[in-house]
C-alpha atoms as a PDB file:
ATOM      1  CA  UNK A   1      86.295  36.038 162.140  1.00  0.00           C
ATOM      2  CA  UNK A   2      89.935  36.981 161.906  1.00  0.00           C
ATOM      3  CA  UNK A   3      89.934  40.999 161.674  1.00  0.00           C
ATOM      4  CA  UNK A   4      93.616  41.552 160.861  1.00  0.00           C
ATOM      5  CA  UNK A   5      92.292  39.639 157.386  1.00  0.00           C
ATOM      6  CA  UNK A   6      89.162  42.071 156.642  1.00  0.00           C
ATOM      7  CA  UNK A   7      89.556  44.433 154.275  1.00  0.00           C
ATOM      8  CA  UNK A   8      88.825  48.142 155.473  1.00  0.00           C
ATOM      9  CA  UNK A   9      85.365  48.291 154.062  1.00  0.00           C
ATOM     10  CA  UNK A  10      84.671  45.120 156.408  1.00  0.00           C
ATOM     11  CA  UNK A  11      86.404  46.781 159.134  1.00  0.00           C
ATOM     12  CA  UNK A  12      84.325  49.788 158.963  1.00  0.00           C
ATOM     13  CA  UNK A  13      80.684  48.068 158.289  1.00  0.00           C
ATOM     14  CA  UNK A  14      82.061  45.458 161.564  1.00  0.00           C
ATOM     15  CA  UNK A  15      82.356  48.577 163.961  1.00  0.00           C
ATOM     16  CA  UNK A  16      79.485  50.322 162.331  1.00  0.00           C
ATOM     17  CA  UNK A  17      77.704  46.783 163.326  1.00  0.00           C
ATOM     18  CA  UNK A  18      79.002  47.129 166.893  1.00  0.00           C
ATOM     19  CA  UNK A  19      82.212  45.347 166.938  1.00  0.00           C
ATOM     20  CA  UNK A  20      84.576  47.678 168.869  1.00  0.00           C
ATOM     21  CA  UNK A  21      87.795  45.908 167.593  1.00  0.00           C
ATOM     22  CA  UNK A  22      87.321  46.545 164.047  1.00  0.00           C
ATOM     23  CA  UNK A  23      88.450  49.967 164.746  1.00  0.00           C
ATOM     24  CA  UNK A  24      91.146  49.075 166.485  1.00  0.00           C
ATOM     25  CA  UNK A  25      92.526  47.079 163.662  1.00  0.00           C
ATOM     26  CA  UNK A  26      91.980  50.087 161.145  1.00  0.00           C
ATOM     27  CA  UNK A  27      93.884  52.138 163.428  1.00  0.00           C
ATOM     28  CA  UNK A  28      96.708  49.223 164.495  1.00  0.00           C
ATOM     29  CA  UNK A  29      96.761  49.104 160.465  1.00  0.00           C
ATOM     30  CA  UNK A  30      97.398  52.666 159.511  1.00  0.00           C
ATOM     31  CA  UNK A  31      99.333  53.971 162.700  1.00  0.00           C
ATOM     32  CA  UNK A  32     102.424  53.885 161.633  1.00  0.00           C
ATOM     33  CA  UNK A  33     101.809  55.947 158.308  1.00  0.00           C
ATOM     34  CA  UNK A  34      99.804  58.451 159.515  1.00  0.00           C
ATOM     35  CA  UNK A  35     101.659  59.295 162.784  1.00  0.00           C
ATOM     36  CA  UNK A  36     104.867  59.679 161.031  1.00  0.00           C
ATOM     37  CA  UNK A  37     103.377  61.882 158.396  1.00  0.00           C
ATOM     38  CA  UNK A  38     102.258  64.054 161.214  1.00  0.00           C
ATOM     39  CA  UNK A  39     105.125  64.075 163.069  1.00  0.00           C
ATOM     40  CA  UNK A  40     107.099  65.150 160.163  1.00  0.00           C
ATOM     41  CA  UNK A  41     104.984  68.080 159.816  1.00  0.00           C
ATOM     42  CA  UNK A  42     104.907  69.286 163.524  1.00  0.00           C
ATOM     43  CA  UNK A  43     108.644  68.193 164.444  1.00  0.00           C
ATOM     44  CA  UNK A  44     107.522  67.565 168.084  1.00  0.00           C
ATOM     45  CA  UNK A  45     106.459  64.093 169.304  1.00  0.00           C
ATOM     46  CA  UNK A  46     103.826  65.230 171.954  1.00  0.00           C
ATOM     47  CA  UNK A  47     102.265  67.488 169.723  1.00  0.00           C
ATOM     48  CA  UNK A  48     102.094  64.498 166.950  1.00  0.00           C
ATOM     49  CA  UNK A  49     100.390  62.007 169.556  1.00  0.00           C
ATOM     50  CA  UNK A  50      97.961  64.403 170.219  1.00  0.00           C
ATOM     51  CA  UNK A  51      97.095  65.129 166.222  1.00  0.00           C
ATOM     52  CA  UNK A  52      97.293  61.500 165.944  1.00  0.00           C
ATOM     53  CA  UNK A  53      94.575  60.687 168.600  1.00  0.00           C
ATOM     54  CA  UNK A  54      92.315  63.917 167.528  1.00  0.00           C
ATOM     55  CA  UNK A  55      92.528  62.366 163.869  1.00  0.00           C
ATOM     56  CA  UNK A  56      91.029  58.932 165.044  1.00  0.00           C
ATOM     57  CA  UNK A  57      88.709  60.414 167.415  1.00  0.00           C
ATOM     58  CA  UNK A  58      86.898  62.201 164.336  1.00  0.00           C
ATOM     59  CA  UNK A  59      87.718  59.244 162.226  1.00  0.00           C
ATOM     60  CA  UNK A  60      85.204  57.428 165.111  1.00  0.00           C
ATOM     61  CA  UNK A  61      82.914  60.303 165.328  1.00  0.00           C
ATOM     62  CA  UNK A  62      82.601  60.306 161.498  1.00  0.00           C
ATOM     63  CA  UNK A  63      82.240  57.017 161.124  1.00  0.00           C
ATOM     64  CA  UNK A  64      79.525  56.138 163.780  1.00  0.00           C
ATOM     65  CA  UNK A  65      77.408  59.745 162.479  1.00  0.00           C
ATOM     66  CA  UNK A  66      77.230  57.460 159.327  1.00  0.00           C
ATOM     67  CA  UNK A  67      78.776  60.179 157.441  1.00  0.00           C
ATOM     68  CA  UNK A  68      81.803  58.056 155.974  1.00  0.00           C
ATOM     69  CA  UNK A  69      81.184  57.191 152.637  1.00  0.00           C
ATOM     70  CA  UNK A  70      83.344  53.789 151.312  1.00  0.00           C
ATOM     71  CA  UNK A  71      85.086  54.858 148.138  1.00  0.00           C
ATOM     72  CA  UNK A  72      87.721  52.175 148.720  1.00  0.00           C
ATOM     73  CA  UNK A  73      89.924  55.366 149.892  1.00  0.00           C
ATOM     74  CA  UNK A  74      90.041  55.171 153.892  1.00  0.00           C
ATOM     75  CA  UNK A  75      93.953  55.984 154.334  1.00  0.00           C
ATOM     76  CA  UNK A  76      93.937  59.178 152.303  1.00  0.00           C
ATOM     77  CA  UNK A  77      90.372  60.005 154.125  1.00  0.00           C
ATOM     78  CA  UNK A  78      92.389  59.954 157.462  1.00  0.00           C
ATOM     79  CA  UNK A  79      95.697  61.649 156.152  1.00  0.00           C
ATOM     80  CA  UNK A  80      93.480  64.192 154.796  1.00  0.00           C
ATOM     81  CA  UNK A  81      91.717  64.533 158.670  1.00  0.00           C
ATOM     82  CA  UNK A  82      95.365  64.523 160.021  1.00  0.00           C
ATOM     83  CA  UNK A  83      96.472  67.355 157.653  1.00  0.00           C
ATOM     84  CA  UNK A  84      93.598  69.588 158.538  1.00  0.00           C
ATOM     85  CA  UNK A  85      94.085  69.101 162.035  1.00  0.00           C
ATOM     86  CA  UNK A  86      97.723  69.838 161.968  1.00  0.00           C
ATOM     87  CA  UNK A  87      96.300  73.473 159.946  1.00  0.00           C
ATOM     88  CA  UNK A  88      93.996  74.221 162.808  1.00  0.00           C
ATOM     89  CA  UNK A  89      96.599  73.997 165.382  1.00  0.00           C
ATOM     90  CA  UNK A  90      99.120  75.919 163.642  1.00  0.00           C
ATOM     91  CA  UNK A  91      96.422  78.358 162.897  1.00  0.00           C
ATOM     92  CA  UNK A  92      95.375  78.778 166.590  1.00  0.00           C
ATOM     93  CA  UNK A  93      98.739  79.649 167.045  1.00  0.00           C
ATOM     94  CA  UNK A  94      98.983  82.354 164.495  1.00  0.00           C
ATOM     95  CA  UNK A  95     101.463  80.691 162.580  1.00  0.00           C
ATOM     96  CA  UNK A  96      99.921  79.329 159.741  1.00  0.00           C
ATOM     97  CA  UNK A  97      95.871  80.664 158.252  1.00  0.00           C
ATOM     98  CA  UNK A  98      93.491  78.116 157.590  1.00  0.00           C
ATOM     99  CA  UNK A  99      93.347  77.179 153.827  1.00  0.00           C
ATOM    100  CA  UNK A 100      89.637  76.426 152.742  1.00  0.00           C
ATOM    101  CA  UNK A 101      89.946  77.350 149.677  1.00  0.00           C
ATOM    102  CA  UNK A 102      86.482  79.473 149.558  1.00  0.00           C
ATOM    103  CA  UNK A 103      86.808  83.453 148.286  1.00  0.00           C
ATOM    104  CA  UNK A 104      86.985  84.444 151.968  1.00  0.00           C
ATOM    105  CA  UNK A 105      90.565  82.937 152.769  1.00  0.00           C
ATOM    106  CA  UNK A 106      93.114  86.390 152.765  1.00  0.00           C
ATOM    107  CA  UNK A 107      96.762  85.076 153.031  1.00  0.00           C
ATOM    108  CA  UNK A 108      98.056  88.232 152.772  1.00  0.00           C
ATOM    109  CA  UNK A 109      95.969  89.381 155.856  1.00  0.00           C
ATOM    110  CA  UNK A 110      99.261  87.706 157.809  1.00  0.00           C
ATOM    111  CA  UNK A 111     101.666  89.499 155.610  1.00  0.00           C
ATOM    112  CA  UNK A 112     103.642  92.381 157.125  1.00  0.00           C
ATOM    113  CA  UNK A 113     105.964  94.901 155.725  1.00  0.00           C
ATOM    114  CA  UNK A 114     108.211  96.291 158.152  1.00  0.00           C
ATOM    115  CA  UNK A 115     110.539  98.729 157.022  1.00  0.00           C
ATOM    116  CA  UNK A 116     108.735 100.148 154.443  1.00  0.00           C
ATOM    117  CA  UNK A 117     107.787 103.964 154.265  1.00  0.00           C
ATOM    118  CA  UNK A 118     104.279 104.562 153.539  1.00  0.00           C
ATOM    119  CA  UNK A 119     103.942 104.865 149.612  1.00  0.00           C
ATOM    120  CA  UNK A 120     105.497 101.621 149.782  1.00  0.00           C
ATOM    121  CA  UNK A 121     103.270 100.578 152.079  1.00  0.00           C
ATOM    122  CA  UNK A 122     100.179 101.403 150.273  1.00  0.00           C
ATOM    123  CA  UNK A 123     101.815 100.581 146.411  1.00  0.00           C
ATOM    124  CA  UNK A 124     102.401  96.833 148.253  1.00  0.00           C
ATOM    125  CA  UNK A 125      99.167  96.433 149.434  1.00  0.00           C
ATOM    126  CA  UNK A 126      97.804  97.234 146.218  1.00  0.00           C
ATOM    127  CA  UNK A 127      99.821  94.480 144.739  1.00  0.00           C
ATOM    128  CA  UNK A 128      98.439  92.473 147.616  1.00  0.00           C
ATOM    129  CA  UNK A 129      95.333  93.105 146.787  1.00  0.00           C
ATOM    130  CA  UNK A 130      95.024  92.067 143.325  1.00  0.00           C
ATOM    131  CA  UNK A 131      96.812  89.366 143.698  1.00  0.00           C
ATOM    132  CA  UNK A 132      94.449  88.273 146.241  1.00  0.00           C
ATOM    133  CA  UNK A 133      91.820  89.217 143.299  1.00  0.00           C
ATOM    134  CA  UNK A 134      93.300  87.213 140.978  1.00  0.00           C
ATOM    135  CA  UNK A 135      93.385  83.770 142.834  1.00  0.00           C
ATOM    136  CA  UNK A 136      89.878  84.385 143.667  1.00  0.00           C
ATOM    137  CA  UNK A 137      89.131  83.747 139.904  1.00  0.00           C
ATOM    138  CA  UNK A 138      91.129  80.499 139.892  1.00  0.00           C
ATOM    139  CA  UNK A 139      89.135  77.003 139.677  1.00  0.00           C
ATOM    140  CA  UNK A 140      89.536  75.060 143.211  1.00  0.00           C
ATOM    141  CA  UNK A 141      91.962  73.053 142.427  1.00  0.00           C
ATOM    142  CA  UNK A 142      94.469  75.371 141.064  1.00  0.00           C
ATOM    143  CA  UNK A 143      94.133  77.653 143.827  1.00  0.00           C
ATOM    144  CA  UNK A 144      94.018  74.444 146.396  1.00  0.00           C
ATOM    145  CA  UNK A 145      97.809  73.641 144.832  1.00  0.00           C
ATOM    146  CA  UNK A 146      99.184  77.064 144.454  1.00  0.00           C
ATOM    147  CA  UNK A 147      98.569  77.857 148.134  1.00  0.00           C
ATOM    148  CA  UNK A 148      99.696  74.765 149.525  1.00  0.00           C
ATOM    149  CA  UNK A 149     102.873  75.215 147.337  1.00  0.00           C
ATOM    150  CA  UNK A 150     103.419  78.554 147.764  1.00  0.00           C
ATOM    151  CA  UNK A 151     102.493  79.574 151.464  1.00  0.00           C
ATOM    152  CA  UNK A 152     102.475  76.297 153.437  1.00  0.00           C
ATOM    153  CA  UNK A 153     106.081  75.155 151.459  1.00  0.00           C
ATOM    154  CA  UNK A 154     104.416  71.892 150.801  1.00  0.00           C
ATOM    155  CA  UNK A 155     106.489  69.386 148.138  1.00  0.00           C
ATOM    156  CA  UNK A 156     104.264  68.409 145.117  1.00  0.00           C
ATOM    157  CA  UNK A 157     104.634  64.773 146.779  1.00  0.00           C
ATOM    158  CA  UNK A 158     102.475  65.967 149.805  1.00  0.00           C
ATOM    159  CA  UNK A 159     100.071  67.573 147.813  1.00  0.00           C
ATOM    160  CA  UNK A 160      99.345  64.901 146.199  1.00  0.00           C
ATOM    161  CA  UNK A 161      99.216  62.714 149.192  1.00  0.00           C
ATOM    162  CA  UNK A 162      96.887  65.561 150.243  1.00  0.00           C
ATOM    163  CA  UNK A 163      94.190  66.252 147.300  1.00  0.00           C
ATOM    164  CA  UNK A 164      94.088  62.665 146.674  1.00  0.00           C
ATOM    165  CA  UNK A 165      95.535  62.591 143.115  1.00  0.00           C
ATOM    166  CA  UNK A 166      99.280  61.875 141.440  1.00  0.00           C
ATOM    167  CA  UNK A 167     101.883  63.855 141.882  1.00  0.00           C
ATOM    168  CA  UNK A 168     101.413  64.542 137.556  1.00  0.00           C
ATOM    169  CA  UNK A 169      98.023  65.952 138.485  1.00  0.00           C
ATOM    170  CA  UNK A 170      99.682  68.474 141.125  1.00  0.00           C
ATOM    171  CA  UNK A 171     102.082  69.602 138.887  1.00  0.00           C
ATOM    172  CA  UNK A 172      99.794  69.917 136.269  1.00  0.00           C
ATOM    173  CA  UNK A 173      97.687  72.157 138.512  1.00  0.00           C
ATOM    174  CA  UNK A 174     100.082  74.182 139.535  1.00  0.00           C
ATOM    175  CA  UNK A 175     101.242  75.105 136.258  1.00  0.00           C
ATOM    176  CA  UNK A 176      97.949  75.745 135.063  1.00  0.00           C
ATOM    177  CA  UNK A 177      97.479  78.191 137.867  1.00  0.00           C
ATOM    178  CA  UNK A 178     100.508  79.907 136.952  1.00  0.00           C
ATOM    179  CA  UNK A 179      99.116  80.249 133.535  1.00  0.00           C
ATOM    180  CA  UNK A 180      95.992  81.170 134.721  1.00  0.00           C
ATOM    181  CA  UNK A 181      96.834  83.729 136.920  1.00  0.00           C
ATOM    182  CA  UNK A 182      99.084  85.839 134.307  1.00  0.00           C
ATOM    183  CA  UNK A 183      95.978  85.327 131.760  1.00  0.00           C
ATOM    184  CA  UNK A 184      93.967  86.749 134.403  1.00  0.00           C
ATOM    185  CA  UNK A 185      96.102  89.360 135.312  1.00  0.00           C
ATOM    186  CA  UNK A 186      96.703  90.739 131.448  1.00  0.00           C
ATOM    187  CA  UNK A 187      92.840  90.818 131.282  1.00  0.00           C
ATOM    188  CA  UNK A 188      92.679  93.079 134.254  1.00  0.00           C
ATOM    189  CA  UNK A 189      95.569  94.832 133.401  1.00  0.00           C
ATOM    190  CA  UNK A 190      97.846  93.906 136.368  1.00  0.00           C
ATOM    191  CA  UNK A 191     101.343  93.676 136.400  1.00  0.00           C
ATOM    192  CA  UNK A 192     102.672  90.317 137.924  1.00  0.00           C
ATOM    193  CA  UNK A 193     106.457  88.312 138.450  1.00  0.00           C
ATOM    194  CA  UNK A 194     105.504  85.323 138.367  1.00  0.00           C
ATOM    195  CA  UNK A 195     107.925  82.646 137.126  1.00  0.00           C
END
Protein backbone atom coordinates (compact mmCIF):
# COMPACT_ATOMS: atom_id res chain seq x y z
CA UNK A 1 0.00 0.00 0.00
CA UNK A 2 1.21 3.35 -1.22
CA UNK A 3 0.79 5.80 1.94
CA UNK A 4 1.51 9.13 0.22
CA UNK A 5 -2.10 8.04 -1.59
CA UNK A 6 -4.17 7.36 1.80
CA UNK A 7 -6.29 9.77 2.82
CA UNK A 8 -5.69 11.07 6.52
CA UNK A 9 -8.39 8.99 8.07
CA UNK A 10 -6.36 5.89 6.54
CA UNK A 11 -3.26 7.36 7.73
CA UNK A 12 -4.41 7.64 11.19
CA UNK A 13 -6.42 4.10 11.54
CA UNK A 14 -2.73 2.60 9.63
CA UNK A 15 -0.59 3.96 12.65
CA UNK A 16 -3.33 3.34 15.11
CA UNK A 17 -2.96 -0.39 13.48
CA UNK A 18 0.80 -0.28 14.07
CA UNK A 19 2.24 1.05 10.97
CA UNK A 20 4.84 3.62 12.13
CA UNK A 21 5.07 5.36 8.66
CA UNK A 22 1.61 6.44 8.43
CA UNK A 23 2.53 9.10 10.78
CA UNK A 24 5.25 10.07 9.13
CA UNK A 25 3.34 10.76 6.01
CA UNK A 26 0.66 12.89 8.01
CA UNK A 27 3.41 14.85 9.29
CA UNK A 28 5.68 14.91 5.76
CA UNK A 29 2.03 16.08 4.51
CA UNK A 30 1.23 18.96 6.77
CA UNK A 31 4.86 20.23 7.69
CA UNK A 32 5.15 22.80 5.70
CA UNK A 33 1.75 24.56 6.75
CA UNK A 34 1.91 24.19 10.15
CA UNK A 35 5.60 25.10 10.77
CA UNK A 36 5.28 28.25 8.90
CA UNK A 37 2.16 29.23 10.71
CA UNK A 38 4.17 28.84 13.83
CA UNK A 39 7.02 30.44 12.86
CA UNK A 40 5.11 33.42 11.87
CA UNK A 41 3.78 33.69 15.24
CA UNK A 42 7.07 33.24 17.29
CA UNK A 43 9.49 35.11 14.70
CA UNK A 44 12.39 32.81 15.80
CA UNK A 45 13.25 29.59 13.92
CA UNK A 46 14.54 27.51 16.96
CA UNK A 47 11.76 28.35 18.97
CA UNK A 48 9.31 27.27 15.88
CA UNK A 49 11.13 23.74 15.51
CA UNK A 50 10.62 23.15 18.89
CA UNK A 51 6.59 24.13 18.82
CA UNK A 52 6.60 22.20 15.72
CA UNK A 53 7.97 18.90 17.24
CA UNK A 54 5.90 19.45 20.72
CA UNK A 55 2.73 19.78 18.34
CA UNK A 56 3.38 16.27 16.70
CA UNK A 57 4.52 14.71 19.78
CA UNK A 58 0.88 15.33 21.30
CA UNK A 59 -0.55 14.82 17.91
CA UNK A 60 1.15 11.00 18.58
CA UNK A 61 0.27 10.93 22.15
CA UNK A 62 -3.35 11.84 21.25
CA UNK A 63 -3.67 9.73 18.70
CA UNK A 64 -2.30 6.39 20.16
CA UNK A 65 -4.53 7.33 23.81
CA UNK A 66 -7.36 6.78 21.19
CA UNK A 67 -8.60 10.12 22.03
CA UNK A 68 -8.60 11.55 18.32
CA UNK A 69 -11.85 11.57 17.02
CA UNK A 70 -12.00 11.56 12.78
CA UNK A 71 -14.25 14.44 11.83
CA UNK A 72 -12.51 14.65 8.45
CA UNK A 73 -10.72 17.84 10.18
CA UNK A 74 -7.01 16.62 11.08
CA UNK A 75 -5.06 19.89 9.80
CA UNK A 76 -7.09 22.38 11.81
CA UNK A 77 -6.91 19.67 14.86
CA UNK A 78 -3.05 20.15 14.69
CA UNK A 79 -2.99 24.02 13.94
CA UNK A 80 -5.26 24.28 16.77
CA UNK A 81 -2.45 22.01 19.06
CA UNK A 82 0.26 24.32 17.51
CA UNK A 83 -1.60 27.54 18.53
CA UNK A 84 -2.08 26.45 22.09
CA UNK A 85 1.34 25.49 22.42
CA UNK A 86 2.71 28.66 21.08
CA UNK A 87 0.10 30.36 24.18
CA UNK A 88 1.74 28.23 26.79
CA UNK A 89 5.16 29.27 25.96
CA UNK A 90 4.49 32.82 25.69
CA UNK A 91 2.59 32.47 28.86
CA UNK A 92 5.51 30.84 30.78
CA UNK A 93 7.25 33.73 29.84
CA UNK A 94 4.88 36.28 31.17
CA UNK A 95 4.22 37.72 27.99
CA UNK A 96 1.08 36.60 26.92
CA UNK A 97 -1.99 34.81 29.70
CA UNK A 98 -3.43 31.72 28.73
CA UNK A 99 -6.87 32.18 27.00
CA UNK A 100 -9.33 29.28 28.04
CA UNK A 101 -12.05 30.97 27.76
CA UNK A 102 -13.67 29.68 31.26
CA UNK A 103 -14.91 32.67 33.93
CA UNK A 104 -11.53 32.29 35.66
CA UNK A 105 -9.27 33.83 32.79
CA UNK A 106 -8.42 37.79 34.22
CA UNK A 107 -6.63 39.66 31.32
CA UNK A 108 -6.50 42.57 33.10
CA UNK A 109 -4.59 40.78 35.98
CA UNK A 110 -1.39 41.66 33.45
CA UNK A 111 -2.52 45.18 33.01
CA UNK A 112 -0.48 47.91 34.71
CA UNK A 113 -0.95 51.56 35.12
CA UNK A 114 2.10 53.34 35.73
CA UNK A 115 1.89 56.87 36.14
CA UNK A 116 -1.27 57.13 37.51
CA UNK A 117 -2.02 58.74 41.03
CA UNK A 118 -4.13 56.69 43.15
CA UNK A 119 -7.87 57.79 42.47
CA UNK A 120 -6.91 56.98 39.10
CA UNK A 121 -5.67 54.01 40.07
CA UNK A 122 -8.61 52.73 41.86
CA UNK A 123 -11.43 54.61 39.26
CA UNK A 124 -9.31 52.27 36.45
CA UNK A 125 -9.53 49.27 38.16
CA UNK A 126 -13.06 49.68 38.63
CA UNK A 127 -13.45 50.00 34.94
CA UNK A 128 -11.27 46.91 34.86
CA UNK A 129 -13.32 45.22 36.77
CA UNK A 130 -16.55 45.40 35.13
CA UNK A 131 -15.35 45.02 32.13
CA UNK A 132 -13.93 41.85 33.20
CA UNK A 133 -17.73 41.32 34.52
CA UNK A 134 -19.14 41.93 31.49
CA UNK A 135 -17.23 39.40 29.19
CA UNK A 136 -17.93 36.89 31.77
CA UNK A 137 -21.63 37.08 30.60
CA UNK A 138 -20.66 36.64 26.93
CA UNK A 139 -21.49 33.14 25.12
CA UNK A 140 -18.00 31.23 24.33
CA UNK A 141 -17.62 32.09 21.22
CA UNK A 142 -17.97 35.75 21.39
CA UNK A 143 -15.71 36.03 24.17
CA UNK A 144 -13.24 33.27 22.37
CA UNK A 145 -13.09 36.09 19.29
CA UNK A 146 -13.05 39.26 21.21
CA UNK A 147 -9.99 38.18 23.20
CA UNK A 148 -8.10 36.77 20.51
CA UNK A 149 -8.83 40.06 18.59
CA UNK A 150 -8.39 42.33 21.10
CA UNK A 151 -5.45 41.14 23.44
CA UNK A 152 -3.48 38.59 21.38
CA UNK A 153 -3.77 41.20 18.01
CA UNK A 154 -4.87 38.21 16.08
CA UNK A 155 -6.33 39.07 12.23
CA UNK A 156 -9.94 37.72 11.77
CA UNK A 157 -8.08 35.35 9.12
CA UNK A 158 -6.26 33.54 12.07
CA UNK A 159 -9.13 33.29 14.06
CA UNK A 160 -10.76 31.64 11.85
CA UNK A 161 -7.97 29.36 11.00
CA UNK A 162 -8.10 28.99 14.80
CA UNK A 163 -11.92 28.26 15.95
CA UNK A 164 -12.34 26.24 12.95
CA UNK A 165 -15.00 28.34 11.14
CA UNK A 166 -14.97 31.22 8.12
CA UNK A 167 -13.62 34.21 8.47
CA UNK A 168 -17.79 35.55 8.05
CA UNK A 169 -18.39 33.58 11.23
CA UNK A 170 -15.44 35.53 13.12
CA UNK A 171 -16.57 38.66 12.14
CA UNK A 172 -19.91 37.92 12.86
CA UNK A 173 -18.83 37.00 16.40
CA UNK A 174 -17.03 39.69 17.05
CA UNK A 175 -19.60 42.08 16.26
CA UNK A 176 -22.06 40.36 18.18
CA UNK A 177 -19.82 40.62 21.17
CA UNK A 178 -19.51 44.18 20.70
CA UNK A 179 -23.21 44.36 20.75
CA UNK A 180 -23.45 42.22 23.47
CA UNK A 181 -21.23 43.71 25.69
CA UNK A 182 -22.81 47.43 25.47
CA UNK A 183 -26.37 45.56 25.98
CA UNK A 184 -24.85 44.11 28.92
CA UNK A 185 -23.29 46.99 30.15
CA UNK A 186 -26.64 49.41 29.86
CA UNK A 187 -28.37 46.62 31.91
CA UNK A 188 -25.84 46.95 34.64
CA UNK A 189 -25.53 50.41 34.29
CA UNK A 190 -21.85 50.68 33.18
CA UNK A 191 -20.40 53.14 31.16
CA UNK A 192 -18.29 51.69 28.19
CA UNK A 193 -16.17 53.17 24.74
CA UNK A 194 -16.48 50.71 22.81
CA UNK A 195 -16.49 51.30 19.04
Amino acid sequence: MQLSKLSEKELVQAYIKGNELAVEQLIIRHKKKVYTYIVCKVKSAALAEDIFQDTFIKVINTIKRGKYNDEGKFLPWVMRIAHNLIIDHYRKKSKMPMVTGNDDFDIFDVISHPGKNIDEKMEINQTLSNVKELIKDLPHDQKEVLMMRLYFSMSFKEIAETTNVSINTALGRMRYALINLRKIAEEKQFTLNIH
